[in-house]
Protein backbone atom coordinates (compact mmCIF):
# COMPACT_ATOMS: atom_id res chain seq x y z
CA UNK A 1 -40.06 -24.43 -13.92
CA UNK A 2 -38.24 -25.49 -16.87
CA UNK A 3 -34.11 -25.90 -16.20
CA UNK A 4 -32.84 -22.76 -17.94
CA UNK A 5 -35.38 -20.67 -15.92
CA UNK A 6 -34.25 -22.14 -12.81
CA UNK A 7 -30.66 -21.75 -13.59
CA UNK A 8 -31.36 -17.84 -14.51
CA UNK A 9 -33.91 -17.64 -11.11
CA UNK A 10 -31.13 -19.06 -9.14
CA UNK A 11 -28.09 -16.97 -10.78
CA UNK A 12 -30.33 -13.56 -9.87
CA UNK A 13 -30.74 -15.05 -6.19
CA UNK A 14 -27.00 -15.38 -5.76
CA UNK A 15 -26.59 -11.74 -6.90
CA UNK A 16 -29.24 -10.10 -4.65
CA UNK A 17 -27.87 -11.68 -1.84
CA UNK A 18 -24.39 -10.58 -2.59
CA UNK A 19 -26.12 -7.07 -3.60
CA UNK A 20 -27.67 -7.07 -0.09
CA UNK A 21 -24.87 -8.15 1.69
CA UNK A 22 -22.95 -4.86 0.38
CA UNK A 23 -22.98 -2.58 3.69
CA UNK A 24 -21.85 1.28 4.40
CA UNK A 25 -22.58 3.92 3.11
CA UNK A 26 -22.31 6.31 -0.05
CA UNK A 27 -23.41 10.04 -0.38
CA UNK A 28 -25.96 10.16 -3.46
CA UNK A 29 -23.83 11.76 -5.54
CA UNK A 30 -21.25 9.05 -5.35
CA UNK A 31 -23.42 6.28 -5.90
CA UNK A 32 -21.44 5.56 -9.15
CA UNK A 33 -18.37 4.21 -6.43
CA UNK A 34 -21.25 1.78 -4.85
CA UNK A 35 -22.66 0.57 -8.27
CA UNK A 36 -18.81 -0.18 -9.36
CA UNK A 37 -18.24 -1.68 -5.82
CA UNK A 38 -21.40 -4.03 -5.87
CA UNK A 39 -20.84 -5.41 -9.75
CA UNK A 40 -17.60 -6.40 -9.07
CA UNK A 41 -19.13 -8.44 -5.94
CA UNK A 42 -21.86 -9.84 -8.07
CA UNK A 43 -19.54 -10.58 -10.93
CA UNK A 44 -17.44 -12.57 -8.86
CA UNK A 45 -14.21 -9.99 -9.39
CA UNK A 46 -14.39 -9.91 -5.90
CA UNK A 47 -14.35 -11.95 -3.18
CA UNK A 48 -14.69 -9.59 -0.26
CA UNK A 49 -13.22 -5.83 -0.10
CA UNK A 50 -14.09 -2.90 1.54
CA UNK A 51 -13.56 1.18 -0.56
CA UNK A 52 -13.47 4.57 0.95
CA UNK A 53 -13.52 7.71 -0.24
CA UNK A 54 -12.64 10.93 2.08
CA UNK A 55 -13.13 14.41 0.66
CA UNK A 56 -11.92 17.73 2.44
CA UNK A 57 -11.83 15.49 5.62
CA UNK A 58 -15.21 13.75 4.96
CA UNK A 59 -15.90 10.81 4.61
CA UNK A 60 -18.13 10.56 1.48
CA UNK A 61 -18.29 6.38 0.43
CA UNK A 62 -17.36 3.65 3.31
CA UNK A 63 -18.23 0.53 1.65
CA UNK A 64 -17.57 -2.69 2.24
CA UNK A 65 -19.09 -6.49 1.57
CA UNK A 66 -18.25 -10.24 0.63
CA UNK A 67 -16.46 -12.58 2.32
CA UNK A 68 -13.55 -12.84 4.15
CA UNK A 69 -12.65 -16.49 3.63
CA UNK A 70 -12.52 -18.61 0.63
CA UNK A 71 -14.57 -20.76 2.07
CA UNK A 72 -17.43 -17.89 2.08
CA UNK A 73 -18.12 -18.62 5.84
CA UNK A 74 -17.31 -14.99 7.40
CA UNK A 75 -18.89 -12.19 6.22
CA UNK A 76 -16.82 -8.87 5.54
CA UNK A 77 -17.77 -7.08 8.03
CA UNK A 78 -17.10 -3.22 9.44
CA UNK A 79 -13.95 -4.30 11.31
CA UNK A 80 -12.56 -6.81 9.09
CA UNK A 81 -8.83 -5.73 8.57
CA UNK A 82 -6.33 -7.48 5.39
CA UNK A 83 -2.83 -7.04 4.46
CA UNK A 84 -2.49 -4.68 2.26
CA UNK A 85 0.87 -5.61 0.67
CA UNK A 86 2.96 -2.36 -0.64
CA UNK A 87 0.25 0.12 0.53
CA UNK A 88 2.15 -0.19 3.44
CA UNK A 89 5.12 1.99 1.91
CA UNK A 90 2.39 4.79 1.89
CA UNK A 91 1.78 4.27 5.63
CA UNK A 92 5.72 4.20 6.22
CA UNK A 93 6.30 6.96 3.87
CA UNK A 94 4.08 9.44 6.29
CA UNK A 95 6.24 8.58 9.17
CA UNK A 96 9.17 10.13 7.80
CA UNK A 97 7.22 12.93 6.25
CA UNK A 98 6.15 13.64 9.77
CA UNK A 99 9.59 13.40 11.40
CA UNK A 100 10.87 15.33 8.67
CA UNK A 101 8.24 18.18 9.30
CA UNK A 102 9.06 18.23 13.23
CA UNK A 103 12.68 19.05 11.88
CA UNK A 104 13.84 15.40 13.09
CA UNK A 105 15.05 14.23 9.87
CA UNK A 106 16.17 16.25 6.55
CA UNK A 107 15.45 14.39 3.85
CA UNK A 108 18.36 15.35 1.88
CA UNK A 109 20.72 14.12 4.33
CA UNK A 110 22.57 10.99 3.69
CA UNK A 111 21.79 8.23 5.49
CA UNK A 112 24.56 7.87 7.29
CA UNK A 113 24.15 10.96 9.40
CA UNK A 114 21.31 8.61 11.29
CA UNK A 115 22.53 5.05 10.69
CA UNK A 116 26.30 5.17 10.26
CA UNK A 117 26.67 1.25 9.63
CA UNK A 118 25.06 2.32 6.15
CA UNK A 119 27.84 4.56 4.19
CA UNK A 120 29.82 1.06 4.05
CA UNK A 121 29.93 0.14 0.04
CA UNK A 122 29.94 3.43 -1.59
CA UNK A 123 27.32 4.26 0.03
CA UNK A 124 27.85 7.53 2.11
CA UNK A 125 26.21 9.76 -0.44
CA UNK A 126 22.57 7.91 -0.79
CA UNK A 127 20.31 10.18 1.46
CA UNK A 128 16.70 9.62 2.93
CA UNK A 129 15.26 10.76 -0.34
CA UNK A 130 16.49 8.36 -2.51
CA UNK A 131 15.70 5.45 -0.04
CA UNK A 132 11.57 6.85 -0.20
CA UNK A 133 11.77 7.47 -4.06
CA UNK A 134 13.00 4.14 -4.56
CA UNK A 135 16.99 5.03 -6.49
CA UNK A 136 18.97 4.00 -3.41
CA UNK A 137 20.03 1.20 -5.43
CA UNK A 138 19.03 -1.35 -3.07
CA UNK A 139 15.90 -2.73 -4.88
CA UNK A 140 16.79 -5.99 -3.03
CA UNK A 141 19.02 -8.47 -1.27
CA UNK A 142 22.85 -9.20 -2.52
CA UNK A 143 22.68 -12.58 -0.66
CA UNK A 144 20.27 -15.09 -0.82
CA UNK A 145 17.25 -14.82 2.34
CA UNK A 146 14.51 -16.66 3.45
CA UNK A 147 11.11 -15.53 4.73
CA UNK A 148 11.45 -16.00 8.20
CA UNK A 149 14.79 -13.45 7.48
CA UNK A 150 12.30 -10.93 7.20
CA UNK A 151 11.46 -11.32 10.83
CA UNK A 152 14.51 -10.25 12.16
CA UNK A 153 15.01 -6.66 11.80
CA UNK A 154 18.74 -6.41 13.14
CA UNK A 155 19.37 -9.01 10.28
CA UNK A 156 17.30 -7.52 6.77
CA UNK A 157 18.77 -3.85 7.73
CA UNK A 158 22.11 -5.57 8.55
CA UNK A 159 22.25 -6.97 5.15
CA UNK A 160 21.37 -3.63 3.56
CA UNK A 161 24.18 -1.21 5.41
CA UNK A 162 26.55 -3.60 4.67
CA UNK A 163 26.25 -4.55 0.70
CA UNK A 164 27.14 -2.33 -2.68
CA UNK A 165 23.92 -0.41 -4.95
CA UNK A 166 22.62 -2.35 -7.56
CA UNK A 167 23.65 1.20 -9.97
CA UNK A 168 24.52 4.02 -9.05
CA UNK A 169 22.08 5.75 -6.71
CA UNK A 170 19.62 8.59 -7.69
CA UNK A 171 20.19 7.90 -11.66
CA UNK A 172 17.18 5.92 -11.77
CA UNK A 173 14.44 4.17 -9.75
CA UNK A 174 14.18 0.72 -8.67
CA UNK A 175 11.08 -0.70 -6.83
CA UNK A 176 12.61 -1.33 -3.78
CA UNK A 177 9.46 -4.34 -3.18
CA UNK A 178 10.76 -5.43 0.20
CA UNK A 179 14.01 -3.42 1.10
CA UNK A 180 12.15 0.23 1.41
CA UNK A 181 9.95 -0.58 4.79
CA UNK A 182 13.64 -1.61 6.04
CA UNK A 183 15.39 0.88 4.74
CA UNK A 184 13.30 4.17 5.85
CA UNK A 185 12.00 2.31 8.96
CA UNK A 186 15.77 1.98 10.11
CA UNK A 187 15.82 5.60 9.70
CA UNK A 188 12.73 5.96 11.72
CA UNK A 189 14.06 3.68 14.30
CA UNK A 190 17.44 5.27 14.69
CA UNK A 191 15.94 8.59 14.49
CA UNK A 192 13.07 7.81 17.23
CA UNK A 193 14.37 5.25 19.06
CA UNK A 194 11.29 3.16 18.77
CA UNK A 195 10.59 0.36 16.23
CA UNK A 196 8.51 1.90 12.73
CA UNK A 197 5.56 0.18 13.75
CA UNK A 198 5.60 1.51 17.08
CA UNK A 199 5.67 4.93 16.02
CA UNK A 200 3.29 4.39 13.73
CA UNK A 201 1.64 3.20 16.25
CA UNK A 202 1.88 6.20 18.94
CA UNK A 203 2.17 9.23 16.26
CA UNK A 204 -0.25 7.97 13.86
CA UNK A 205 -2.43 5.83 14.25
CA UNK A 206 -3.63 6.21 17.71
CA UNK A 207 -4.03 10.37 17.17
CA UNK A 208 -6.55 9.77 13.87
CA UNK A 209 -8.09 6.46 15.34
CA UNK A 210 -7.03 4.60 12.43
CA UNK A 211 -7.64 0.75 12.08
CA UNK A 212 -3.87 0.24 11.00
CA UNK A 213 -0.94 -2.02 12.02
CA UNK A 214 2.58 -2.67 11.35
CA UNK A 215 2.96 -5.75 13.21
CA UNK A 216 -0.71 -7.12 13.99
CA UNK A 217 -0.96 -7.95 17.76
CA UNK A 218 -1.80 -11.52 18.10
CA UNK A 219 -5.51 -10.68 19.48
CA UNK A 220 -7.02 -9.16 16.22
CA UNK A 221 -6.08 -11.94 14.17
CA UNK A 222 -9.98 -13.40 14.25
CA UNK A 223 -10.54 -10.11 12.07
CA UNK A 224 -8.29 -10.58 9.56
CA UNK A 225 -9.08 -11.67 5.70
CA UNK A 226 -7.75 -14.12 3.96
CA UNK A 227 -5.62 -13.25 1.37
CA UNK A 228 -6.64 -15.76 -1.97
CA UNK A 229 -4.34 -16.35 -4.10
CA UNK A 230 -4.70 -15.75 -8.35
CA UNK A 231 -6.71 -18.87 -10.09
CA UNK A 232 -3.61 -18.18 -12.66
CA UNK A 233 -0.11 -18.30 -11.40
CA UNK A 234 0.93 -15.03 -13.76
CA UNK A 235 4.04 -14.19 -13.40
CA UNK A 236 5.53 -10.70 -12.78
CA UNK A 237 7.81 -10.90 -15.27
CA UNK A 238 7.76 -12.58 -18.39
CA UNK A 239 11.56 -12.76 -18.80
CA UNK A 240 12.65 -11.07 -15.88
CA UNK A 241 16.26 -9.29 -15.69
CA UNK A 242 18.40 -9.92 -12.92
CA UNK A 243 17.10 -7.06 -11.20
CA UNK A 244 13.97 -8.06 -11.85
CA UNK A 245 14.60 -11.28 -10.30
CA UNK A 246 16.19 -10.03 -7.50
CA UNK A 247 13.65 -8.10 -6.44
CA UNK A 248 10.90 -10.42 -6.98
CA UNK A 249 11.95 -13.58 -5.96
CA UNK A 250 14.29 -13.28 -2.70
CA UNK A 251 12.88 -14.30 -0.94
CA UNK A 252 10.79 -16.92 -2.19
CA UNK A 253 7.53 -16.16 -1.52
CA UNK A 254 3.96 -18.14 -1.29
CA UNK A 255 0.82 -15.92 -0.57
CA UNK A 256 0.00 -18.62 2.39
CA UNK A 257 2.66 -16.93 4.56
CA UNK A 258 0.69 -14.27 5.26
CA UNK A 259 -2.01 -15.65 6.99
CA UNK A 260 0.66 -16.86 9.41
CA UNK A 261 1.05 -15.39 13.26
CA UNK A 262 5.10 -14.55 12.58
CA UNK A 263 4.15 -12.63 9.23
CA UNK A 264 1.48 -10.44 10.89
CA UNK A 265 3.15 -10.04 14.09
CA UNK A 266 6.13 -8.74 12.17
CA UNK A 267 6.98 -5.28 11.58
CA UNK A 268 7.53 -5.99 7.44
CA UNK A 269 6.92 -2.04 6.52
CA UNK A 270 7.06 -2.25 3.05
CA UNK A 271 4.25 -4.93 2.32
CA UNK A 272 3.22 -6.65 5.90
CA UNK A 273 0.52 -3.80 7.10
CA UNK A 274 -3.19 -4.96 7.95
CA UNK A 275 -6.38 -2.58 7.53
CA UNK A 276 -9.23 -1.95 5.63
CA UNK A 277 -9.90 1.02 3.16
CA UNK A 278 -11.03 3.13 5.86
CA UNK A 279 -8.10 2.87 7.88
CA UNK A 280 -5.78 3.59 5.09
CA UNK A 281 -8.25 6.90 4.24
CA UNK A 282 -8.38 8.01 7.61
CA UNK A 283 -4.29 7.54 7.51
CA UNK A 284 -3.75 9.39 4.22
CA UNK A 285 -6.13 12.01 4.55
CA UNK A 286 -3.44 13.83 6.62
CA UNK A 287 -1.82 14.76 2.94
CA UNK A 288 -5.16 15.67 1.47
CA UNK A 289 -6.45 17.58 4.23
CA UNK A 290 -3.76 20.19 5.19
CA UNK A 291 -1.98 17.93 7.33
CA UNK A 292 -4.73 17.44 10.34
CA UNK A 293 -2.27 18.36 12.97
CA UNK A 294 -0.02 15.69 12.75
CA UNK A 295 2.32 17.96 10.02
CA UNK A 296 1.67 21.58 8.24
CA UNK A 297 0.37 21.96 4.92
CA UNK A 298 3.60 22.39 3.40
CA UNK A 299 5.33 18.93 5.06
CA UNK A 300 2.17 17.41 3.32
CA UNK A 301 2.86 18.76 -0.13
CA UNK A 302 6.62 17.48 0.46
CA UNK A 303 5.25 14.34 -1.00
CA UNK A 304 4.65 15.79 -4.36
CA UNK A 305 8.65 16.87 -4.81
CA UNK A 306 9.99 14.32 -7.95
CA UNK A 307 13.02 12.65 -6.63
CA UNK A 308 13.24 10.93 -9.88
CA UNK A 309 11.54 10.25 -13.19
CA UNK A 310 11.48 7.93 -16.18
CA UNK A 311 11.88 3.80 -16.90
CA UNK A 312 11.87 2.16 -13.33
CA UNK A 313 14.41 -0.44 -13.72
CA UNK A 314 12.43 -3.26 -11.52
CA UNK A 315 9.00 -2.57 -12.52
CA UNK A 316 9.50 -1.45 -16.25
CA UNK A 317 7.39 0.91 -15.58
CA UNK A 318 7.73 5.54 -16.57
CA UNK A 319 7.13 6.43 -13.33
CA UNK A 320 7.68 9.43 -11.48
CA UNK A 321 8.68 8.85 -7.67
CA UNK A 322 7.53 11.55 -4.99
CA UNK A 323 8.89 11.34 -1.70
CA UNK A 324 6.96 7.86 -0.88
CA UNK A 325 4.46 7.66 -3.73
CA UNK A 326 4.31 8.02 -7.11
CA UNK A 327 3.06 11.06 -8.77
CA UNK A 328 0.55 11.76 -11.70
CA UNK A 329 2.38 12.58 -14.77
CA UNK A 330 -0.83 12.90 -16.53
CA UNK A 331 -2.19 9.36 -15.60
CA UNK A 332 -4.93 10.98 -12.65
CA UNK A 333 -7.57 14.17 -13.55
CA UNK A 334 -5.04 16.66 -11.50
CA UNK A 335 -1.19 16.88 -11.70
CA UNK A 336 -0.82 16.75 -7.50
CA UNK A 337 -1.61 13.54 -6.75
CA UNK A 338 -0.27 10.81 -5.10
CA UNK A 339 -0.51 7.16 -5.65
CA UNK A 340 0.53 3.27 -5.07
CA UNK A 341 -0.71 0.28 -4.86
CA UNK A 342 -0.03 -3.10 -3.51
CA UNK A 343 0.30 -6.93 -4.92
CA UNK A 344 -3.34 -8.12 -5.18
CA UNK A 345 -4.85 -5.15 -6.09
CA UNK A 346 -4.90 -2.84 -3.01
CA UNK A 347 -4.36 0.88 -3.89
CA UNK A 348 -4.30 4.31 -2.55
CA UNK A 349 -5.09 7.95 -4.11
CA UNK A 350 -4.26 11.30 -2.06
CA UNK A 351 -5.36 13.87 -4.74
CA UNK A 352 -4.17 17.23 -3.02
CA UNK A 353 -6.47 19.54 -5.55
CA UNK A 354 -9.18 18.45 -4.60
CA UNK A 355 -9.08 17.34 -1.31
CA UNK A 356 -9.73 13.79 -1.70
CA UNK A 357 -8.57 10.84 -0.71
CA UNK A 358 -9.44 7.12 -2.27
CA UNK A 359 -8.45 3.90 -0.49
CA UNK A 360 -9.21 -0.31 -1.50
CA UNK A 361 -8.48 -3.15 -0.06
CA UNK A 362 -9.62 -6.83 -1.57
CA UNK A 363 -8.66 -10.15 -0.41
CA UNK A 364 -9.06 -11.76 -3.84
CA UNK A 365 -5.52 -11.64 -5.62
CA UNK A 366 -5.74 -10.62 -9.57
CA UNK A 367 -2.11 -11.91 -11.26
CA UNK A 368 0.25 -9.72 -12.62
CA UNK A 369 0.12 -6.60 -12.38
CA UNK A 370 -2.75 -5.25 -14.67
CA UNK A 371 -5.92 -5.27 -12.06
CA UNK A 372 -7.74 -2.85 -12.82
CA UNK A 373 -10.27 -3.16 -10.35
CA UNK A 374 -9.37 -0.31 -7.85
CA UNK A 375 -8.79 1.63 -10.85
CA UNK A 376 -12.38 1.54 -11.85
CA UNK A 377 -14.12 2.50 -8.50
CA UNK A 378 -11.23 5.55 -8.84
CA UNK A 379 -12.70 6.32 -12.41
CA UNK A 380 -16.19 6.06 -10.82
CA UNK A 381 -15.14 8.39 -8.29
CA UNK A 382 -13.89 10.91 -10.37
CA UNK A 383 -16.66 10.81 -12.49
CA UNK A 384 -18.64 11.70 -9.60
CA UNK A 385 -17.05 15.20 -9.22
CA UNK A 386 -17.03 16.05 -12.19
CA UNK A 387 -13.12 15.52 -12.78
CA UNK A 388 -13.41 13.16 -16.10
């Protein structure tokens, strides 16, 4: 066999096996979501992932395939679980939605009515709302932290209650990257009296029988993906503002960290939770499906209510911010739907017309933030209901 045939023979090898080693399942009419799902595999987009797709409480596409190392010796399997980085916030965001529909928590209140410590600074008027919608003001740290900071609870929400807004709260948003898993889980813990992950935990996670963790117990770390880092350091920002800065870079942060015991142990709400796409449907589909028990219809479609719209001063971004997610402004088929994604290209779609929700999780980072590979299995998605 000449060389150029065996190069071509050996390329198409490669891909069947990678092909084959897809798993799951897809209804026929979505097999648009597993042809997406297996090209980026072949292509080498992706190193291992998982997608799911729920519709009116069905699941319709459970996919998932690759590897969960960079050395490509562990298979992605059913089980295998990743951090999903600022998916997370989506998680946290249905714990207050839920405490908020049991009449535990009004939204609209200040903070302060549940954490006291926090009206210090000028701060007595910012209420649960703006900390979900990101416009608290507290996109980040005043004083320089460290990663292991982020381990100590009593010290990040310390921090928080005791320093000034960044600008003046509710005028704008500000991705709050780190500081909103703190912020609203304080709430939660004052509120509940347990930690945000143990709620989660108990309220959540254990009544669907959802695969999802803030604060990974030590004994499902052999599950867990490796999270590999861009080929290309890009940065965020090209010429990031102070904000920008801010918010992005304190703490200091290497991708490494979280493959380590402290950062998955670690209740880190905003970007430290660990699942897989089902999990994250099966978590989500609450909002999509009516509210499954946990809340009523209406706490659900609390999500949708626009705290605050326009140029997000972190991200640079016209977004509009929901109560915990971002909503379409004419970005998604239908106007009620909920979105957000995480750093390395997890993301999360609860579209409440049509009863569906979407969920991704890779292990292999893209840089920046223009991946557009969730984005396409969404668009494949759609396409298969007819919605594009």
């Amino acid at each position: 066999m000449a060389p150029a045939a065996r190069i071509t023979s050996g390329a198409a090898e490669v891909r069947g096996r990678i092909l084959r080693a897809v798993q799951g399942f897809a209804d026929e009419r979505f097999a648009p979501v597993r042809a997406v799902f297996e090209e980026n595999l072949a292509s080498g987009a992706e190193l291992g992932a998982s997608v799911c797709v729920n519709v009116g409480g069905r699941t319709v596409v459970d996919l998932w395939g690759g590897f969960a190392d960079a050395a490509r010796t562990r298979p992605w399997r059913r089980d295998t679980i990743v951090n999903v980085y600022s998916v997370t916030k989506t998680v946290m965001a249905l714990t207050a939605l839920l405490l908020a529909d049991h009449g535990e928590i009004d939204l609209h209140a200040p903070v302060s009515r549940y954490w006291p410590e926090f009206a210090a600074n000028g701060k007595d008027g910012v209420t649960v709302a703006h900390l979900l919608s990101h416009s608290s003001g507290l996109s980040g740290w005043e004083r320089p932290i460290s990663v292991t900071d982020l381990y100590d609870w009593e010290k990040a929400t310390g921090l928080l209650a005791a320093q000034a807004p960044f600008w003046p709260p509710s005028t704008a948003s500000g991705y709050h990257v780190l500081t909103h898993g703190y912020l609203v889980g304080e709430v939660v813990r004052r509120v509940t009296g347990r930690t945000p992950g143990t709620f989660f935990r108990e309220e959540g996670a254990t009544p669907l029988g959802a695969d999802f963790h803030i604060g990974l117990p030590a004994a499902e770390d052999d599950r867990v993906a490796e999270m590999i880092p861009p080929d290309k350091d890009t940065p965020l920002f090209a010429e990031p503002t102070p904000l920008q800065a801010n918010a992005s870079g304190n703490p200091p942060f290497d991708v490494a960290v979280t493959g380590s015991r402290a950062w998955r142990g670690a209740e880190i709400p905003a970007a430290g939770g660990t699942g897989n796409a089902r999990s994250v449907a099966d978590v989500l589909a609450v909002l999509a499906s009516g509210g499954r028990g946990l809340l009523s219809e209406a706490g659900a479609r609390r999500a949708l209510e626009v705290q605050v719209e326009g140029r997000d001063l972190v991200l640079g971004l016209d977004l509009r911010f929901g109560l915990g997610f971002a909503v379409s402004g004419g970005l998604m088929p239908n106007p009620n739907t909920l979105y957000w994604g995480g750093l390395g290209g997890s993301l999360a779609i609860v579209d409440l017309d049509a009863g569906v929700t979407f969920a991704y999780t890779p292990n292999r980072m893209a840089g920046g933030l223009a991946d557009v590979r969730g984005l396409g299995l969404a668009m494949a998605m759609w396409e298969s209901m007819a919605l594009l």
